[in-house]
Each structure stands twice: as C-alpha cells, then as structure tokens.
Protein backbone atom coordinates (compact mmCIF):
# COMPACT_ATOMS: atom_id res chain seq x y z
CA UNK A 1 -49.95 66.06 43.41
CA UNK A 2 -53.38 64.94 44.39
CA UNK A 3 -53.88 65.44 48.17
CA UNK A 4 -55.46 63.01 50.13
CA UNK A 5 -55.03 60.90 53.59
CA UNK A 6 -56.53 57.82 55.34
CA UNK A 7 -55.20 55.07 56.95
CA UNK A 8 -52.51 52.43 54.82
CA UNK A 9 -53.63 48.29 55.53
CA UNK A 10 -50.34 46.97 54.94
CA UNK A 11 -50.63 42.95 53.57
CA UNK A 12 -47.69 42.31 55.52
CA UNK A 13 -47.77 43.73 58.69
CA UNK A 14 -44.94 42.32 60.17
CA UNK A 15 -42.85 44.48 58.36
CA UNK A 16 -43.71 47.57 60.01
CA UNK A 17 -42.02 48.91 62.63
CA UNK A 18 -44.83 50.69 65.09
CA UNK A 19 -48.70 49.96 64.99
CA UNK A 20 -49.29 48.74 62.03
CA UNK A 21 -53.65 48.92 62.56
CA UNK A 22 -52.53 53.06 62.62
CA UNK A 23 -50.21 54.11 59.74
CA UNK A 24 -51.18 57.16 58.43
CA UNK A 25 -50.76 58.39 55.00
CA UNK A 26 -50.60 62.45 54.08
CA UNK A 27 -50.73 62.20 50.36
CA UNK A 28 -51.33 59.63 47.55
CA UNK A 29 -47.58 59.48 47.12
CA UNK A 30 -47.03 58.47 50.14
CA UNK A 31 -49.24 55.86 49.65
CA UNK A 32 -47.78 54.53 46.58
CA UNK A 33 -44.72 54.89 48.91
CA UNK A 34 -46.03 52.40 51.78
CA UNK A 35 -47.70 50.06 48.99
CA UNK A 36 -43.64 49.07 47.66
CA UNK A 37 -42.32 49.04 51.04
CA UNK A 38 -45.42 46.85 52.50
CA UNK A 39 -44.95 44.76 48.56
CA UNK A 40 -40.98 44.89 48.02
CA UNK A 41 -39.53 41.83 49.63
CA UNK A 42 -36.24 43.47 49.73
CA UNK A 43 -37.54 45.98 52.25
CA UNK A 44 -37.18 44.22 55.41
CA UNK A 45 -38.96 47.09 57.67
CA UNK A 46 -39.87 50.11 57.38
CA UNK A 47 -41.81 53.17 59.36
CA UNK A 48 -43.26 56.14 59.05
CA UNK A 49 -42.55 59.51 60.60
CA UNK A 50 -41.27 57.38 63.67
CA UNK A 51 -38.39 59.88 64.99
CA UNK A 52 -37.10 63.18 64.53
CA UNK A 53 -34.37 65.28 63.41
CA UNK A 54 -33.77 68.83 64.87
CA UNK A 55 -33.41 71.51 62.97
CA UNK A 56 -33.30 75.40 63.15
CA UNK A 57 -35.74 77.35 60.89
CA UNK A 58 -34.28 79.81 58.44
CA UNK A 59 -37.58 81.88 58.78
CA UNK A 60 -37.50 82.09 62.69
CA UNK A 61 -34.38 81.50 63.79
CA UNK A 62 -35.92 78.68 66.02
CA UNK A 63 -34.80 74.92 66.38
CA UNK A 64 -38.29 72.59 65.44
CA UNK A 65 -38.82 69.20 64.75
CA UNK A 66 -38.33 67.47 61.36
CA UNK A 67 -40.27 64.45 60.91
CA UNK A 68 -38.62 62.31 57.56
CA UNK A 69 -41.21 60.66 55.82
CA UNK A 70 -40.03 57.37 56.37
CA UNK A 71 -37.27 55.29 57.65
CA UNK A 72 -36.72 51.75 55.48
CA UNK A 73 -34.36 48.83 56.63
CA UNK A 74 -33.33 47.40 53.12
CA UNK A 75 -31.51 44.33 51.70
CA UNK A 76 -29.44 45.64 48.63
CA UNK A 77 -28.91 43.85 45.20
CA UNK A 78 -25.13 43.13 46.71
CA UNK A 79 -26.58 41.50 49.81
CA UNK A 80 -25.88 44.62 52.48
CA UNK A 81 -28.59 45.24 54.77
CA UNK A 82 -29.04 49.39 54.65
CA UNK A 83 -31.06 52.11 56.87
CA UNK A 84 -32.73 54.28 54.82
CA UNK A 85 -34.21 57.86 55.92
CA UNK A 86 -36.81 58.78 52.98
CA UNK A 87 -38.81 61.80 52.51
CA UNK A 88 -41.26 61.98 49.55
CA UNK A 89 -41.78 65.18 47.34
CA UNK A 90 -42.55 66.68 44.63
CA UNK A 91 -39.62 67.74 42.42
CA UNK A 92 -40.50 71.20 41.94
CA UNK A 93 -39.99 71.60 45.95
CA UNK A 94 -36.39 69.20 45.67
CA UNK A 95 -34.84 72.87 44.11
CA UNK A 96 -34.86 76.28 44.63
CA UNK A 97 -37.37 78.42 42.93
CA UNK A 98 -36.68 80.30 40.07
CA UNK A 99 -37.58 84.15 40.06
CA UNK A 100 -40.26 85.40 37.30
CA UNK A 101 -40.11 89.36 36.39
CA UNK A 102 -42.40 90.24 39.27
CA UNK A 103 -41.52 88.91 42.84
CA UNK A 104 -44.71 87.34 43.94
CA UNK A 105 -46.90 86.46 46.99
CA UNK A 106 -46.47 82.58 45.49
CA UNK A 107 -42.82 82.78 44.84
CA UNK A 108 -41.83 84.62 48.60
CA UNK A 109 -43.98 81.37 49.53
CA UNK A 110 -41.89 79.06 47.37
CA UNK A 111 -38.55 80.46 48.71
CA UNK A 112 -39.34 80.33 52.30
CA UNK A 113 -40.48 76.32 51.74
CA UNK A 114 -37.48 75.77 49.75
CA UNK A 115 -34.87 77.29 52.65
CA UNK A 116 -36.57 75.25 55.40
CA UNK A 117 -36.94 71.88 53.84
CA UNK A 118 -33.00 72.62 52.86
CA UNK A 119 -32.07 73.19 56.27
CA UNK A 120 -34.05 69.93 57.08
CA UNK A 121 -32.52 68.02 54.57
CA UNK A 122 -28.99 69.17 55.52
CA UNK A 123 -30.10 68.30 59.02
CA UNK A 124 -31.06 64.98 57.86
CA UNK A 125 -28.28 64.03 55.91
CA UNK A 126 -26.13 65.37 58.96
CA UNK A 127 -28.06 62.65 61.11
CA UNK A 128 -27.83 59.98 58.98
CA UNK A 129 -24.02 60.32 58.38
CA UNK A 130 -23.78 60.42 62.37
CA UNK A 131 -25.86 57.24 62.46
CA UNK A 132 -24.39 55.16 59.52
CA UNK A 133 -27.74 55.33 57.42
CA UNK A 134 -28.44 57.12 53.69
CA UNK A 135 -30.55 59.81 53.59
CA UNK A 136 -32.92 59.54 50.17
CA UNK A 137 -35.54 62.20 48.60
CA UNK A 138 -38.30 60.51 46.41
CA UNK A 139 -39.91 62.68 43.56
CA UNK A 140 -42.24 61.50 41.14
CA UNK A 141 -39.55 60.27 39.19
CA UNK A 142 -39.04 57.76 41.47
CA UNK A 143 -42.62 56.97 42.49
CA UNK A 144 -44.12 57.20 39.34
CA UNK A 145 -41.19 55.75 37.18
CA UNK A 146 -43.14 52.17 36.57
CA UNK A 147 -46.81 51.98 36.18
C-alpha cells in the first residue's frame, strides 16, 4: 500500500458528518474510500474517525482508544437505511501471520499488530451489535475490485 495523507475535498459536502473543509486522509486507500462515499448516492453520510471504541491491548494489558476508520449511513439495494462502522486494510493484516522457519524481528511485529487490531475488531463488532449497526473491514479486494 502506497502511504500518503492530505486533506479529502469532498464534491458533496453535505454528506459528511463533521467539518467537511478538514477531513483527513492516512493512506491512498482511504482516499479511494472517501472518493465512493463522497460519489455513491446510496451513501447518505458518512465520517471519518468521528468516535471511539474502547478496547484493552493484548500487549499491555491497558484499555486505549480505537478509532474505526469510518462510520457510513447507507441506503441498501432492499431500501433499509444501515449504520455502517468501516475500517480499511490491507488483507495481509485482516489474518494472523503465518510463522516462517526462523521467528523474526518482522514476524514478532506482525503478531503483536495482528492480536491488537483483533481485540479492536472484536471490540468493534461488540459495539456495533450493542448499537444496531454492522461492523465491515475493507481490503483491497474491496477497494480495488473495479477500476
């Protein structure tokens, strides 16, 4: 994934929920992300990193703050109106890491990423149930699956 950030100028601003002159994007997925919400007229609103989820960190024990990617307000094909809690990743961080023959600075790394986003997502999908919403993770399958 190509890292970059700036600032997203959605063409319909009305759509967003927060200030839309200051919506800040962390990678070009994310981008491509805000680009179909801002473009898809079945997403009615949508924001970005607008609340959070707590959670409590495998690695420290500790309860932090989980910030989901986005959260959409969509009009299904059948007509329901759905909330939406997205977070955007690559799909090589959506499972856990498989060992090689040597355990590796890169693959302690890989493990330790993979048990805290899991106990974010579990935290998330927790929170969503609680608050009659879906809870979604977008991979490049998703993002990239029509060019």
């Amino acid at each position: 994934m190509k890292y970059h950030k700036g600032k997203f100028k959605p063409t319909n601003p009305e759509k967003y929920v927060g200030d839309s002159n200051n919506i800040v994007y962390r990678s070009s997925w994310e981008l491509k992300f805000m680009i179909y919400c801002d473009t898809n007229p079945n997403v009615l609103q949508y924001a970005s990193e607008e609340i959070f989820i707590p959670y409590v960190s495998p690695v420290d024990n500790k309860v932090h703050r989980y910030f989901p990617d986005f959260l959409m307000k969509v009009k299904k094909a059948n007509g329901i109106i759905s909330k939406i809690l997205v977070e955007v990743k690559p799909k090589s961080q959506t499972k856990p890491p498989v060992p090689g023959k040597r355990k590796t600075k890169r693959f302690l790394n890989e493990v330790k990423t993979w048990r805290v986003n899991e106990s974010k997502w579990k935290q998330a999908e927790k929170f969503c149930k609680d608050h009659n919403m879906e809870f979604m993770i977008i991979t490049e399958d998703h993002l990239f699956k029509y060019k």
